[in-house]
Every structure is written in C-alpha cells, then in structure tokens.
Protein backbone atom coordinates (compact mmCIF):
# COMPACT_ATOMS: atom_id res chain seq x y z
CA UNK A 1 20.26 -5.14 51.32
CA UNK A 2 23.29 -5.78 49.27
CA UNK A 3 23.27 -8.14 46.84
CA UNK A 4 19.92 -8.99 46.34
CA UNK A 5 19.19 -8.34 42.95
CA UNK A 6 22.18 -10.41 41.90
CA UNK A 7 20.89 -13.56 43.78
CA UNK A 8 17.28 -12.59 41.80
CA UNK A 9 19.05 -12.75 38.53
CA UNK A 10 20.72 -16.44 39.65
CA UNK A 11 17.27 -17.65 40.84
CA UNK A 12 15.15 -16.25 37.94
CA UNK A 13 17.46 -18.50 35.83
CA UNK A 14 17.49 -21.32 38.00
CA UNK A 15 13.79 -21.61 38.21
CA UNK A 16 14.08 -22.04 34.39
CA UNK A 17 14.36 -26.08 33.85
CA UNK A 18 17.50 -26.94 31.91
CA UNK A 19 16.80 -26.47 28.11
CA UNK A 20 14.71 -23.36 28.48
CA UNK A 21 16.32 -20.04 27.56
CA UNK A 22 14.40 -17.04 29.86
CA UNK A 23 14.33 -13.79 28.65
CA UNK A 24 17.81 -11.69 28.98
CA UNK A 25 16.95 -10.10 32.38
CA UNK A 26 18.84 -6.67 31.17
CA UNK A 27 17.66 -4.57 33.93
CA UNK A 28 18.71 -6.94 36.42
CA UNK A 29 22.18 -6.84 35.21
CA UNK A 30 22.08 -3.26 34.65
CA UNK A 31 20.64 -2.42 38.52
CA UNK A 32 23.33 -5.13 39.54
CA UNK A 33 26.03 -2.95 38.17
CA UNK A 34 24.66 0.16 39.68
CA UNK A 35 25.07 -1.35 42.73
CA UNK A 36 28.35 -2.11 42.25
CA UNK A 37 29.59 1.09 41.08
CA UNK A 38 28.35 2.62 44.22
CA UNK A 39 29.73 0.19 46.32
CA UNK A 40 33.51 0.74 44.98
CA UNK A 41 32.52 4.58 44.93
CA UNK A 42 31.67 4.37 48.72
CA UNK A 43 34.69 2.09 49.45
CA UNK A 44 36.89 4.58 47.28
CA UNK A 45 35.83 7.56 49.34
CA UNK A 46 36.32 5.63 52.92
CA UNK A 47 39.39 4.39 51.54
CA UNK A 48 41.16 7.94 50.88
CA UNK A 49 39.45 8.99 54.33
CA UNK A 50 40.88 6.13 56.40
CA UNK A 51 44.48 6.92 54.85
CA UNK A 52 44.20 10.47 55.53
CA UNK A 53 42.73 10.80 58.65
CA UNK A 54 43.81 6.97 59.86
CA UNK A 55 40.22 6.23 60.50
CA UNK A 56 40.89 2.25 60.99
CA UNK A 57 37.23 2.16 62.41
CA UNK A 58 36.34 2.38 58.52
CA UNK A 59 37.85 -1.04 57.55
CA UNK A 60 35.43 -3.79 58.35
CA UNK A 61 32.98 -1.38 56.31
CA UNK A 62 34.99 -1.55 53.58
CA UNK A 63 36.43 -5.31 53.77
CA UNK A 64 32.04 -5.79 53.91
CA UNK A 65 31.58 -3.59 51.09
CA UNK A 66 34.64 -5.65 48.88
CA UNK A 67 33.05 -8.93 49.33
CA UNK A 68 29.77 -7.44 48.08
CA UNK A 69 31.55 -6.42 45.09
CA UNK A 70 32.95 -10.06 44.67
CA UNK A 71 29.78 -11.09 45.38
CA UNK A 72 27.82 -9.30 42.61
CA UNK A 73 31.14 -9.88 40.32
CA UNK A 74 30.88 -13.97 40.82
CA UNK A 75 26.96 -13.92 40.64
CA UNK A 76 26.87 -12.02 36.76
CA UNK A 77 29.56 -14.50 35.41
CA UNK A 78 27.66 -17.00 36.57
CA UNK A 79 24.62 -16.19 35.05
CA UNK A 80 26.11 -15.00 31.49
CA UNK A 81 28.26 -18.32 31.68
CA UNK A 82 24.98 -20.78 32.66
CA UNK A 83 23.15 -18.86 29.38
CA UNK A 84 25.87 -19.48 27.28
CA UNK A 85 26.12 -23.16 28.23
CA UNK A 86 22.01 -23.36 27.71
CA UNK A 87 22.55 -21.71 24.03
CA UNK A 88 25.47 -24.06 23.56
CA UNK A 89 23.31 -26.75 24.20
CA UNK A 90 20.50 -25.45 22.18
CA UNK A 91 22.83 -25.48 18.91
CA UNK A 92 23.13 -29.00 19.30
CA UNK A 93 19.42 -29.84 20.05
CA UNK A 94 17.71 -27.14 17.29
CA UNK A 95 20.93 -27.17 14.35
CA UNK A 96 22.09 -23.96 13.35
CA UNK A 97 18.62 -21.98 13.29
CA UNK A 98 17.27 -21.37 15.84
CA UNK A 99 13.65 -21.11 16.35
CA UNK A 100 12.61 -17.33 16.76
CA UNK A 101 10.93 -17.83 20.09
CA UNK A 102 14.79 -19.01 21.88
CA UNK A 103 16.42 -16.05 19.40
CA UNK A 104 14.05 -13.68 21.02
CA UNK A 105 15.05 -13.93 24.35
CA UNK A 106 19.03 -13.50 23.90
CA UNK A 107 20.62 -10.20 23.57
CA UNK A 108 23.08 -9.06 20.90
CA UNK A 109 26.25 -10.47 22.14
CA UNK A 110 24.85 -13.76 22.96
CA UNK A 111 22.83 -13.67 19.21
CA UNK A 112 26.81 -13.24 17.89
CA UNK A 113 28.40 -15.35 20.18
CA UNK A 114 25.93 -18.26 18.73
CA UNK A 115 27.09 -17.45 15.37
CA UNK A 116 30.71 -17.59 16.40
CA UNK A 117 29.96 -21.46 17.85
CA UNK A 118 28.07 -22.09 15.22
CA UNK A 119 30.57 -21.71 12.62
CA UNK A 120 33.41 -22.63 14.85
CA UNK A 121 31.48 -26.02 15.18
CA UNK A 122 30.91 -25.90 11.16
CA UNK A 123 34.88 -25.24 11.19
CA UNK A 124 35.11 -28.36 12.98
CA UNK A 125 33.26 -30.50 11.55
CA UNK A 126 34.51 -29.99 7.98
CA UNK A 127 38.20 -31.08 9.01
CA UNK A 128 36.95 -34.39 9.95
CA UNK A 129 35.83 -37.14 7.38
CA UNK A 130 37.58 -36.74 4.35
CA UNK A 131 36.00 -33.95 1.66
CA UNK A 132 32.75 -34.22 2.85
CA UNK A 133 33.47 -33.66 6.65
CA UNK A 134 31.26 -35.36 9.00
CA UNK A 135 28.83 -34.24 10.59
CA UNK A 136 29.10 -35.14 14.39
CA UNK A 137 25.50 -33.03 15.63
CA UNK A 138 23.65 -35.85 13.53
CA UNK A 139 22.58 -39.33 15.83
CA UNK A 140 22.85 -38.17 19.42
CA UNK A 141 21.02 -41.21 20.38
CA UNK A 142 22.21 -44.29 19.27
CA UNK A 143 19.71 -45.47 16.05
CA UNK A 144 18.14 -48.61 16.15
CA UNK A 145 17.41 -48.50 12.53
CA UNK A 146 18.35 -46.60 9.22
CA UNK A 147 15.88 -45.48 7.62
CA UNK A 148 12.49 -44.31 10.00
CA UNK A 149 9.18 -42.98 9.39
CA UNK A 150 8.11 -39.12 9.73
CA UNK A 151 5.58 -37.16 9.12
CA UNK A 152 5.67 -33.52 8.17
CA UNK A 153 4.61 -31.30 10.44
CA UNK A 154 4.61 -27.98 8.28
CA UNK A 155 5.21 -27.30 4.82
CA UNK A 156 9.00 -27.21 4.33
CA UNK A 157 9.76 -27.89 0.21
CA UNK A 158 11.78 -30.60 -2.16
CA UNK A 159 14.30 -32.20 0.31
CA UNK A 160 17.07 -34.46 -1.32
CA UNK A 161 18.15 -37.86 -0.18
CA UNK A 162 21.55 -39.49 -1.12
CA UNK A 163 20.59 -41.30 -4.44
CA UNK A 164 19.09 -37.92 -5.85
CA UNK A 165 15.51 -38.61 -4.81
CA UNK A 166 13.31 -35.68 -4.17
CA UNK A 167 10.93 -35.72 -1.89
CA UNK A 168 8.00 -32.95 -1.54
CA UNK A 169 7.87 -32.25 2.43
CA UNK A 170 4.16 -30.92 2.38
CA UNK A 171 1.67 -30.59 5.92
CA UNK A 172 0.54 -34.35 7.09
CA UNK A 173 2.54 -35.82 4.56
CA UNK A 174 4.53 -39.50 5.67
CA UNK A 175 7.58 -40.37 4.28
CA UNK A 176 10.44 -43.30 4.90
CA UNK A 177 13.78 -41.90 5.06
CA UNK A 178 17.03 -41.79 6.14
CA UNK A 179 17.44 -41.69 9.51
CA UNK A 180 20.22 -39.25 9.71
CA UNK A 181 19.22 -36.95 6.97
CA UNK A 182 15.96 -36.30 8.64
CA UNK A 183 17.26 -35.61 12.17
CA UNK A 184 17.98 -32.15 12.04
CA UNK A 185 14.50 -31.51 10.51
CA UNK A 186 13.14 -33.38 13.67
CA UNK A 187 15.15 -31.38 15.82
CA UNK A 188 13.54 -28.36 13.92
CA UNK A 189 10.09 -29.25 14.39
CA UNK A 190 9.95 -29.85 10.55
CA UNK A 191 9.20 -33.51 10.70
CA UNK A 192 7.65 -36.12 13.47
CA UNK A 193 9.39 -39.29 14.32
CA UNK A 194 6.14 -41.89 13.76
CA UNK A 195 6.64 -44.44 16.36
CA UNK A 196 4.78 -47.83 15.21
C-alpha cells in the first residue's frame, strides 16, 4: 500500500522517548523515495495519456497518486526536522561533544549540521557579556548553591577553577567546586552531582 514505509519511518522515531537519538533509518528514507519517484513516473505517464487521448477516467488515479506524493513529501520533513530538534536538544544537554554512542547514529549531514549549531551557538554566546562572553548552556536549572560536591566518574586530567587552582580529576575522586564550572562535565558523564 502506498505510503507505508513513510508512516514506519514516523513511528520508528516516535517510539523513541524524547532525548533518545535512533539510528538514521537510511533505507527507510531511501525505499520512501523510490516510492515516490515511481509514483510521479506513473502520474507523469497517465498525465501525457489523459491529455492526448482525453482519458478523464485517469484523474482520480492521479489526484490519489499526488496526495501520496504529498504524503511521503510531509512525512520525510517531518522526520529529518523531529531529528534535528532531538540533536538540537542534545547540544544543550551533552555541550559540544557529543558522546560517540548519539554521534553514531546520525548521518553526515546531520554530524555537520551539529557543527554548524554548535559554533553558531559559540558565535552567540561570545557577543554577549563583555570580553569573556557568557556562557548561556551553563545552569539550566536554577542552583540552589554555588559551589557543590562531585565525584569523578572517569579519569579526565588537571581541570582549572577561577582563582588558578588545579584540581587532578582522577576515578572515585570527590571534589567541592564551582557549581557552574563543573556542569558541563556533569552533563558529560565526567563528574557525579553527590547529593547529601
């Protein structure tokens, strides 16, 4: 039946809570396009016939075969436009890396599209604040103090704080920092917010 694959594609993603990135169903789009090529094909062919020969009998088929067309058309941008909003959000949740699991499932254009955002957002953020810029990913819940306590979750290296202190991020280490210089290492999986 017509259009089936394209409501597949919608429903694969759907099925996928918000936050989760599924695997760039390639075929799917590919087989949807197929579909559609023969569809305009057929209606391009019954199209020439019905003006020839003034075959009006041929119209509802091909009125049936256009909406299929829109159909397909409106189900694709759908589902490249709900990816790009989940990678959108995933800049904003993970920082500018990405973990390699998420990268993994995107294709190409979506890999460069994140880069574009990403320094876009960079862009952004650098005209606001003075020299410095601000940095507006940081605190996306209100903090109810400055300064928290994390442990490391992995080795990560020296990490700096503001009055030049350097800090040795090793496995099972705990620290007190900075709220909002360790947030993005949260975010990362870096470091674990230690709720008393």
């Amino acid at each position: 039946m017509f259009c089936e694959k394209a409501i597949e594609i919608i429903r694969e993603l759907h099925r996928m809570g918000d936050g989760q990135l599924p695997a760039f169903n390639e075929d799917g789009i590919r087989q949807v396009l197929e579909e559609m090529k023969a569809l305009y094909e057929q209606n391009q062919s019954d199209v020439n016939e019905a003006k020839s020969e003034g075959k009006s009998e041929l119209i509802p088929t091909i009125k049936f075969r256009h909406c299929c067309l829109l159909r397909n058309q409106r189900c694709i941008a759908a589902y490249l436009y709900d990816r790009l909003l989940r990678i959108r959000t995933l800049r904003w949740e993970y920082g500018s890396v990405l973990p390699t699991n998420i990268r993994f499932h995107m294709c190409a254009e979506e890999l460069e599209w994140f880069n574009q955002y990403k320094k876009s957002l960079a862009t952004f953020m650098r005209s606001l604040g003075g020299e410095e810029g601000l940095d507006i990913t940081q605190d996306m819940k209100p903090p109810k103090s400055l300064y928290i306590e994390v442990r490391c979750l992995k080795d990560h290296g020296e990490f700096e704080i503001d009055d030049g202190t350097i800090i040795l991020l090793k496995k099972n280490s705990q620290h007190f920092l900075p709220r909002w210089k360790c947030e993005q290492l949260i975010r990362q999986g870096v470091l674990e917010h230690i709720m008393s």
